[in-house]
Protein backbone atom coordinates (compact mmCIF):
# COMPACT_ATOMS: atom_id res chain seq x y z
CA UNK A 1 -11.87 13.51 22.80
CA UNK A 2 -12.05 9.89 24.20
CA UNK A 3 -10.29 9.45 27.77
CA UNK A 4 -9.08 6.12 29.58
CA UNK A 5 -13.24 6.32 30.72
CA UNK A 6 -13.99 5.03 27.37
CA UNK A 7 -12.78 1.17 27.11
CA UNK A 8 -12.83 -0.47 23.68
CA UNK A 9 -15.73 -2.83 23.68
CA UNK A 10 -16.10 -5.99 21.71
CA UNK A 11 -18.39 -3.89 19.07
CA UNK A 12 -14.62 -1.56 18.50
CA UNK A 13 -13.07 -5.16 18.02
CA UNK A 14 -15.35 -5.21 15.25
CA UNK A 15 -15.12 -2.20 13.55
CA UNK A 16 -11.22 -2.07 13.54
CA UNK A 17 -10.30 -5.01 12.01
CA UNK A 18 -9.80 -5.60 7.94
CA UNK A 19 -12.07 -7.42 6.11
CA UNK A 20 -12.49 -7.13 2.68
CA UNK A 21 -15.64 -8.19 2.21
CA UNK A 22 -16.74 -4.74 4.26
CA UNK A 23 -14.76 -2.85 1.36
CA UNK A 24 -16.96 -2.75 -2.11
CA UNK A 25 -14.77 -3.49 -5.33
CA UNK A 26 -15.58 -1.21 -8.26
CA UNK A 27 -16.04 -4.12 -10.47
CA UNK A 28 -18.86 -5.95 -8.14
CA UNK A 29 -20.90 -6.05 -11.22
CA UNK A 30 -18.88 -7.91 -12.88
CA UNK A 31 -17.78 -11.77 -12.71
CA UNK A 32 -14.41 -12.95 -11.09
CA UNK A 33 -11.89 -15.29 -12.43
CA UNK A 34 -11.54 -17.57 -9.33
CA UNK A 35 -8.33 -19.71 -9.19
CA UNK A 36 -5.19 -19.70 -6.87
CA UNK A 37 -2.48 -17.05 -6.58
CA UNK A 38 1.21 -17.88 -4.87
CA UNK A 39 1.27 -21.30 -4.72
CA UNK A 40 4.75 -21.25 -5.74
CA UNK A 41 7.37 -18.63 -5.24
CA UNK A 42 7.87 -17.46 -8.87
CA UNK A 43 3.56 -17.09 -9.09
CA UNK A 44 4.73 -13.65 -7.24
CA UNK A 45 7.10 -11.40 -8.78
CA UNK A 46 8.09 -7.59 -7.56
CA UNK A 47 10.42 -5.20 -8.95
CA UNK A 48 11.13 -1.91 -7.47
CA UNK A 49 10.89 1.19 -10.06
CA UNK A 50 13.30 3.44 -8.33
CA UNK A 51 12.97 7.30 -8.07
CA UNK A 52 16.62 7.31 -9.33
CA UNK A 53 19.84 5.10 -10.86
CA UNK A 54 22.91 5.73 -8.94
CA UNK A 55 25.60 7.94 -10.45
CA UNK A 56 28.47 5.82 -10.37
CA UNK A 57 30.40 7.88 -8.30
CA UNK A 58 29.95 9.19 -4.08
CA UNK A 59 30.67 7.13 -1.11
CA UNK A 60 27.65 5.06 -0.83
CA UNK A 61 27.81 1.77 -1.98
CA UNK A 62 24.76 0.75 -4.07
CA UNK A 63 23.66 -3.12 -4.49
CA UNK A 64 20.51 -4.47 -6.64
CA UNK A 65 19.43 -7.62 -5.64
CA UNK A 66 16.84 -10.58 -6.35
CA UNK A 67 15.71 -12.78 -3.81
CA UNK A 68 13.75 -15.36 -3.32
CA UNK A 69 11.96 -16.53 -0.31
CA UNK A 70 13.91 -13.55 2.33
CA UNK A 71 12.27 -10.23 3.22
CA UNK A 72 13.88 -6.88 2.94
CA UNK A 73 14.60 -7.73 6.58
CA UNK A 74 16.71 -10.04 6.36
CA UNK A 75 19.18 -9.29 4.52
CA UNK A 76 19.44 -6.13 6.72
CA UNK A 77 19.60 -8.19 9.57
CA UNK A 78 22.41 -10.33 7.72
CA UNK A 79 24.33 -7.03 7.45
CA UNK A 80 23.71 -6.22 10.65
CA UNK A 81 25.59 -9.40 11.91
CA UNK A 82 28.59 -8.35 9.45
CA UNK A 83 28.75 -5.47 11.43
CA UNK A 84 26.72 -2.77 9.67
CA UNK A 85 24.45 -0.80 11.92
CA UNK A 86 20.83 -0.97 10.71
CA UNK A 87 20.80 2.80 10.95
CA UNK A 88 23.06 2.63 7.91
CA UNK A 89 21.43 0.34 5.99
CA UNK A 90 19.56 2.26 2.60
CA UNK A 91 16.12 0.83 1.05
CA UNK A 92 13.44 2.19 -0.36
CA UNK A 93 10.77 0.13 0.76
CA UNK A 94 10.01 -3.35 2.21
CA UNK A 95 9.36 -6.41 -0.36
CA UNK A 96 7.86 -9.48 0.58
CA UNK A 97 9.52 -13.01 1.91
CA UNK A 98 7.53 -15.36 -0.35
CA UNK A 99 7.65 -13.37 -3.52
CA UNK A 100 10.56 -13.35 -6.31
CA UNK A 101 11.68 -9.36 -5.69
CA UNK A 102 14.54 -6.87 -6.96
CA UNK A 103 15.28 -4.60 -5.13
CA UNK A 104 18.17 -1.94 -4.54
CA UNK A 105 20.19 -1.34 -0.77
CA UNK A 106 22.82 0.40 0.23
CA UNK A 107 25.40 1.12 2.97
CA UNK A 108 28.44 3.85 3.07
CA UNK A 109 31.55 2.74 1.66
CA UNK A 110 33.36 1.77 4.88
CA UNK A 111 30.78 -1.11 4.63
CA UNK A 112 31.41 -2.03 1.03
CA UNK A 113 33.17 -5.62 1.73
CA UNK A 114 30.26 -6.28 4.33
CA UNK A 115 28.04 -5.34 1.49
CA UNK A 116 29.62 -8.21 -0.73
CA UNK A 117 28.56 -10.83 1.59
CA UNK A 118 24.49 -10.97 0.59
CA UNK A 119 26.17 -12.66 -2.93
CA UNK A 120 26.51 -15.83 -0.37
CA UNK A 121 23.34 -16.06 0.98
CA UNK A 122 20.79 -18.45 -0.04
CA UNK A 123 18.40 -17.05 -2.04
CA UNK A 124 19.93 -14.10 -3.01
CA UNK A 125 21.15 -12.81 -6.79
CA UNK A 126 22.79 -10.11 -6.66
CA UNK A 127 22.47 -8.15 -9.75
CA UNK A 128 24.43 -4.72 -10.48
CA UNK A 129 27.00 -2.94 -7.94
CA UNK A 130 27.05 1.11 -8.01
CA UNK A 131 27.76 4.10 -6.20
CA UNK A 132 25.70 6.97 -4.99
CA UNK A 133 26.73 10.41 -3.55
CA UNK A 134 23.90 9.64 -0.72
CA UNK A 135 22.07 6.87 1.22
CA UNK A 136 19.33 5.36 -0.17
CA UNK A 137 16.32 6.30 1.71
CA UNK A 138 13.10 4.86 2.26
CA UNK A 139 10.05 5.80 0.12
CA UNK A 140 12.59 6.66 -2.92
CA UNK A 141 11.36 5.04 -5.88
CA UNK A 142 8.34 5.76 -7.85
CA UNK A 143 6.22 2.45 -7.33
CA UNK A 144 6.75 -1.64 -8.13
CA UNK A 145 6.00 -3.66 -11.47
CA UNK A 146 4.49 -7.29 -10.41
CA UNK A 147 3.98 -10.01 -12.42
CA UNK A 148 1.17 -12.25 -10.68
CA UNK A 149 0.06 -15.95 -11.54
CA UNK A 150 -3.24 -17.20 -11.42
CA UNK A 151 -3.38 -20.94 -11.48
CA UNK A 152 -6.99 -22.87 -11.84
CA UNK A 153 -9.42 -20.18 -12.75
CA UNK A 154 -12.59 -20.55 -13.82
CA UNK A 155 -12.43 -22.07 -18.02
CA UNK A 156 -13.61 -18.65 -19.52
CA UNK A 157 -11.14 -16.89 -17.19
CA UNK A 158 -10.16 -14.26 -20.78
CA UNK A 159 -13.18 -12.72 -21.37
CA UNK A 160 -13.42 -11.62 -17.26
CA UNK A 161 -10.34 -10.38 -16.81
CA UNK A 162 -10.70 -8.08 -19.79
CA UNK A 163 -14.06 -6.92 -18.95
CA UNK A 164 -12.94 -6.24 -15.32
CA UNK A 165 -9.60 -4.64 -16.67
CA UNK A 166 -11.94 -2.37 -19.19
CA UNK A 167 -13.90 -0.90 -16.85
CA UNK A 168 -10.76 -0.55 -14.16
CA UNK A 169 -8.93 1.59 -16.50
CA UNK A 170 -12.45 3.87 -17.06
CA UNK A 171 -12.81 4.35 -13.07
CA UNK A 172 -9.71 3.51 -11.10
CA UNK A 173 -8.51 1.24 -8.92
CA UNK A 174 -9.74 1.62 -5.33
CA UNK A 175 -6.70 2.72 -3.54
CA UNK A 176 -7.20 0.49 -0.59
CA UNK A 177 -4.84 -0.18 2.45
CA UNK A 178 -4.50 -4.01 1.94
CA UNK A 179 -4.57 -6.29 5.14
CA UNK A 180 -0.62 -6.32 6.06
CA UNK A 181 -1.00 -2.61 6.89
CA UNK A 182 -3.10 -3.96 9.88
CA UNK A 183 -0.91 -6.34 11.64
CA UNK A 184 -0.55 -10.21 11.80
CA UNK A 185 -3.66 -10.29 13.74
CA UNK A 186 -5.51 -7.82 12.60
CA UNK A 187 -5.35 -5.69 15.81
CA UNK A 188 -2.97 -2.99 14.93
CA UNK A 189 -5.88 -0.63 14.55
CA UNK A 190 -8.01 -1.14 17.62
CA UNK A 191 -4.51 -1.62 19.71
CA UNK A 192 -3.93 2.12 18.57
CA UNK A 193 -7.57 3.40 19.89
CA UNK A 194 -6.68 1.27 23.43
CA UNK A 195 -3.89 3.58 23.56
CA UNK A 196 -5.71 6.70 22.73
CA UNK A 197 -8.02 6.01 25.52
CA UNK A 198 -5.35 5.24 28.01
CA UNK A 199 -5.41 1.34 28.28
CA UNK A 200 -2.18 -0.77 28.17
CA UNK A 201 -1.46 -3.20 24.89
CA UNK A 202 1.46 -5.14 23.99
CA UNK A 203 4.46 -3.33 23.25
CA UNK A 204 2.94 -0.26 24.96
CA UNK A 205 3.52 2.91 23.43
CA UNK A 206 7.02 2.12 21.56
CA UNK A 207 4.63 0.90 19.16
CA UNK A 208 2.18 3.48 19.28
CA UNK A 209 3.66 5.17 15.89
CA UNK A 210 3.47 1.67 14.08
CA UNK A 211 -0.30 1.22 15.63
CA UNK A 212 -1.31 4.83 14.63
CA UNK A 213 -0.23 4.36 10.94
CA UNK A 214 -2.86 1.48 10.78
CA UNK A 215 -5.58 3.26 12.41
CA UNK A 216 -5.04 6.10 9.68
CA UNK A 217 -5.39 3.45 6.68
CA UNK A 218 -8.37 2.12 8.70
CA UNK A 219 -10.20 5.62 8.50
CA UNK A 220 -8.61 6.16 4.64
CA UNK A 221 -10.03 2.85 3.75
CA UNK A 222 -13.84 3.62 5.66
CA UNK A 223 -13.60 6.86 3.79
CA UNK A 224 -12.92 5.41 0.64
CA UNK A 225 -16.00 3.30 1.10
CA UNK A 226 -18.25 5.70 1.95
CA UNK A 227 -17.32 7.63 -0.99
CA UNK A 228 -18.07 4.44 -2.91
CA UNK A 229 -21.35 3.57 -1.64
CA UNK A 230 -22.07 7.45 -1.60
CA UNK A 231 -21.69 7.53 -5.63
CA UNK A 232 -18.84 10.09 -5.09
CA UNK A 233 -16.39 8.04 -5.88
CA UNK A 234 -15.57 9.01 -9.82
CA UNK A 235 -16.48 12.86 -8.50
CA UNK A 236 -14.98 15.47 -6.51
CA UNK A 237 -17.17 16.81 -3.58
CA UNK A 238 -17.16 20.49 -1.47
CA UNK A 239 -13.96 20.44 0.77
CA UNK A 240 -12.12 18.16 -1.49
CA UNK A 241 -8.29 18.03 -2.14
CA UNK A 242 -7.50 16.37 -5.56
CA UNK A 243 -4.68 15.14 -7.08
CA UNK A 244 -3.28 14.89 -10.96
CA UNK A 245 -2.59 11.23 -12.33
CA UNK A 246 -0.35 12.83 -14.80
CA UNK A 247 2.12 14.88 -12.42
CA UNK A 248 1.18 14.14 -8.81
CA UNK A 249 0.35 17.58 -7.88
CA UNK A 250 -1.97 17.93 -5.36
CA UNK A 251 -4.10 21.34 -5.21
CA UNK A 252 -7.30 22.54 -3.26
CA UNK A 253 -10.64 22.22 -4.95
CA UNK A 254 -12.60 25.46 -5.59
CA UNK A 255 -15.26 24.28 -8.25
CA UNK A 256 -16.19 21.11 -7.63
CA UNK A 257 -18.78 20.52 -10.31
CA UNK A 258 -15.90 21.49 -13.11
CA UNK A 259 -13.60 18.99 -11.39
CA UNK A 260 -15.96 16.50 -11.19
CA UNK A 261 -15.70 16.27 -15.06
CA UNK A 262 -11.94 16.06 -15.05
CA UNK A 263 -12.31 13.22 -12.39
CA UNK A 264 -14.95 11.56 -14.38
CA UNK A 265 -11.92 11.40 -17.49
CA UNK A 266 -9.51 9.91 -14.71
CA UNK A 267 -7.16 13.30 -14.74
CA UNK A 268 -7.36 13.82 -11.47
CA UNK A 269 -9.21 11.86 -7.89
CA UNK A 270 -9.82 13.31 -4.83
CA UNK A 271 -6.92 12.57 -2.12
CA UNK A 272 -8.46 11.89 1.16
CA UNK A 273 -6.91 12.57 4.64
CA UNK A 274 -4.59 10.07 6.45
CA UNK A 275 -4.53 12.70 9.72
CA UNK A 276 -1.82 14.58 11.54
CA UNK A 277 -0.49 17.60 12.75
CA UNK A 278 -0.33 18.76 9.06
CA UNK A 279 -3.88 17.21 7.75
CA UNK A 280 -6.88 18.69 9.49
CA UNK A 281 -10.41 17.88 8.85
CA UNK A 282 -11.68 18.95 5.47
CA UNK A 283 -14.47 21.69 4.62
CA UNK A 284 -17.90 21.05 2.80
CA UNK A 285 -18.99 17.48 1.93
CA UNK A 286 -15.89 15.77 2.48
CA UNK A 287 -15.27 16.93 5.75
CA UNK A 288 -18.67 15.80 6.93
CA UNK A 289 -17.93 12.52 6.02
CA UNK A 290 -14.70 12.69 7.51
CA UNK A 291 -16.45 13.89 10.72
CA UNK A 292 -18.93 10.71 10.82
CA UNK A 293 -16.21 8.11 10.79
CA UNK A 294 -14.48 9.93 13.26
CA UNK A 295 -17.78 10.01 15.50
CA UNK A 296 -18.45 6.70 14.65
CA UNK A 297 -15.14 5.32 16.38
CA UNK A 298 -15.38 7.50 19.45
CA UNK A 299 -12.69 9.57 18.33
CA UNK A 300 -11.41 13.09 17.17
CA UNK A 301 -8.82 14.57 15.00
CA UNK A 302 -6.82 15.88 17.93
CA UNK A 303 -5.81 12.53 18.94
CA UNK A 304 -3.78 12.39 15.78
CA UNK A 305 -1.75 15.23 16.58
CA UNK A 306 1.34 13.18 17.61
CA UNK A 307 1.40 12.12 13.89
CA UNK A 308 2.61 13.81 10.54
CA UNK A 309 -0.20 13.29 8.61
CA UNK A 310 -0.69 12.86 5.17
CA UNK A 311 -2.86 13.05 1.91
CA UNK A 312 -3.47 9.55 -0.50
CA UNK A 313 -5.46 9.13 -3.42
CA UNK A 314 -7.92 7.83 -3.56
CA UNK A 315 -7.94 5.79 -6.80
CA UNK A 316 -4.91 4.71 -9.03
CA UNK A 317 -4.86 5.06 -12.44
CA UNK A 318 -4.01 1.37 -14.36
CA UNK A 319 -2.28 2.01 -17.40
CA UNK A 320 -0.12 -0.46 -18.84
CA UNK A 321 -1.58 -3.95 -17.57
CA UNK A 322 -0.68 -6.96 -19.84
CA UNK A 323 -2.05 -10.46 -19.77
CA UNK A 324 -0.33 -13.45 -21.01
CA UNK A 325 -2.28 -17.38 -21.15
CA UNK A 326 -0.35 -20.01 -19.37
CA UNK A 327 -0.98 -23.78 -19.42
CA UNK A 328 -3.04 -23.65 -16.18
CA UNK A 329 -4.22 -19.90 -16.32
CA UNK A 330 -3.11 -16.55 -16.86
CA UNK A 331 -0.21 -14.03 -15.39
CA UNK A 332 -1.04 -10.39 -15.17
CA UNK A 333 1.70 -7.79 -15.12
CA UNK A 334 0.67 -4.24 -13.98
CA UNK A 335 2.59 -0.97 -12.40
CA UNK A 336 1.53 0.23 -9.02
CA UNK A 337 2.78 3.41 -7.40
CA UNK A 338 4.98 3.21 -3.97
CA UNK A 339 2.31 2.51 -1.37
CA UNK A 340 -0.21 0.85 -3.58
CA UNK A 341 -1.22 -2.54 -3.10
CA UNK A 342 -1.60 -5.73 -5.44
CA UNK A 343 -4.15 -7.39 -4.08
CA UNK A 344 -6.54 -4.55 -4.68
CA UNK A 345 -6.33 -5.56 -8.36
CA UNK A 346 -5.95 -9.38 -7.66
CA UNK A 347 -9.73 -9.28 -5.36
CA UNK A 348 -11.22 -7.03 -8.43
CA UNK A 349 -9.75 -9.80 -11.18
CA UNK A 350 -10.39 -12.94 -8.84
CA UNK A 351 -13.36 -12.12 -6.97
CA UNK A 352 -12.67 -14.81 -4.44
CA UNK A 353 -11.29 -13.13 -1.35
CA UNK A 354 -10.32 -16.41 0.12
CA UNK A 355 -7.86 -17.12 -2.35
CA UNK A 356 -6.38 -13.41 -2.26
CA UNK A 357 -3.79 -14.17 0.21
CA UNK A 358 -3.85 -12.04 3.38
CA UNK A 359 0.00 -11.32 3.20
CA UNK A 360 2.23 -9.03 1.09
CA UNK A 361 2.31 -7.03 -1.61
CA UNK A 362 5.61 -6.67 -2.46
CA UNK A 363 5.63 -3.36 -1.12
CA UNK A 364 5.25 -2.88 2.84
């Protein structure tokens, strides 16, 4: 285990931070589309798929909104200074500030004409009105729909995007953290290993749950490589979990040859470890690599202890993606599950990470 004896060096710096081009796309072998995304606010357009509709009846107040150019944020902030404590504020998940989104919120009844207010802010549309028998609570909805605009690609733009969607919908989308999980400046990571090893960052430990969560993507994402560059990324190795595209059940690998096949038809992809309390190190193969990355960054799965832990998959499954010309370009809707990021797709379609902007996916 790493003690306050072990300061990060400039070479951690390194090795923490996101950068795409360190992550391999699945579609490298094939030609990009180039061009400009979000140069205006309606390029960008969210909408939550919720895990439920409210009933109609219970004594939570439901509201679906659009907005344009506010985070989830702030219109909980808004309510706050109507006099709505933030602890009683229901959302399922963050959506971006620059970005068209819909979204749904809610607050208990005793709130309701507080609630009415977000129809005067700027920016905001609000939608439907409901009721609920409970708060809506973060993480419950099943994923986002976006509809993206590329402006200014390349003049045989059709051609690559349906090659690159082809073979996307034959292997899966790499299930990559995208670079908001790591912080405004990219430190979030290596600010959680200064903790672990005892030094003092900004914010100090308050933070230290926000920090871990981005040092677990940045292992999930190294992972993910390695199982890329490995060629085990359309397979399942010894000591895998997997998980089925079809229900979401995740189960324990005992044949890993015969899943390998199922993986190979997209039914199923391995899940790899985010770690915690409740996710150890895996078995066989997997847990080897597991073991290396850990080694690598001076660290052990012990000092993830204070965390939950969880399982992710590692690929998503890209069923119903449309495409639609536009006078300068093309918009691409697709359907992401809850945690899944948009500009994985976008850096696989556009190939030009510079224009891939570094912020927000709708979904935080």
């Amino acid at each position: 285990m790493t003690t306050d004896s072990t300061p990060t060096t400039d070479n951690d710096s390194t090795k923490l931070r996101f950068d795409w081009q360190d992550l391999p796309a699945a579609t490298a072998h094939l030609p990009g589309t180039g061009g400009r995304i979000r140069s205006e606010m309606e390029d960008f357009v969210v909408a939550e798929i919720p895990s439920y509709l409210p009933s109609g009846a219970g004594d939570h107040v439901y509201v679906h909104v659009e907005k344009r150019g506010l985070a989830t944020m702030d219109l909980v902030r808004h309510l706050q200074r109507q006099g709505v404590p933030e602890r009683d504020v229901g959302f399922a998940g963050q959506k971006d500030k620059y970005a068209v989104t819909r979204q749904w919120l809610s607050v208990h009844e005793e709130y309701a004409s507080q609630l009415e207010t977000l129809a005067d802010m700027d920016g905001v549309q609000v939608l439907e009105t409901s009721r609920h028998r409970n708060k809506l609570g973060l993480g419950h909805l099943r994923g986002n729909t976006f509809e993206l605009r590329v402006r200014d690609p390349v003049e045989d733009w059709q051609p690559k995007v349906e090659a690159v969607i082809e073979h996307l919908q034959a292997v899966g989308l790499p299930n990559y953290f995208g670079p908001q999980r790591f912080g405004h400046f990219n430190t979030n990571a290596l600010d959680a290993v200064r903790i672990i090893r005892g030094e003092k960052v900004p914010g100090g430990r308050r933070m230290y749950k926000f920090y871990q969560s981005a040092l677990q993507s940045h292992i999930f994402n190294t992972l993910l490589k390695l199982r890329m560059e490995g060629g085990s990324y359309e397979s399942i190795i010894s000591g895998d979990m997997a998980q089925k595209h079809e229900t979401g059940g995740m189960f324990i690998v005992d044949d890993s040859d015969a899943e390998s096949v199922r993986a190979q038809a997209l039914e199923i992809s391995a899940v790899l470890p985010m770690f915690g309390k409740k996710v150890k190190p895996s078995a066989g193969d997997a847990g080897e690599i597991e073991a290396g990355v850990l080694s690598e960054l001076d660290l052990e799965w012990q000092d993830f202890r204070a965390a939950h832990g969880a399982r992710r998959a590692s690929r998503v499954k890209l069923d119903d993606v449309g495409l639609s010309p536009t006078e300068d370009g093309y918009i691409v809707s697709f359907t992401l599950p809850k945690g899944s990021f948009a500009t994985c797709l976008m850096r696989e379609l556009m190939k030009d990470e510079g224009e891939v902007p570094a912020g927000g996916d709708g979904e935080e």
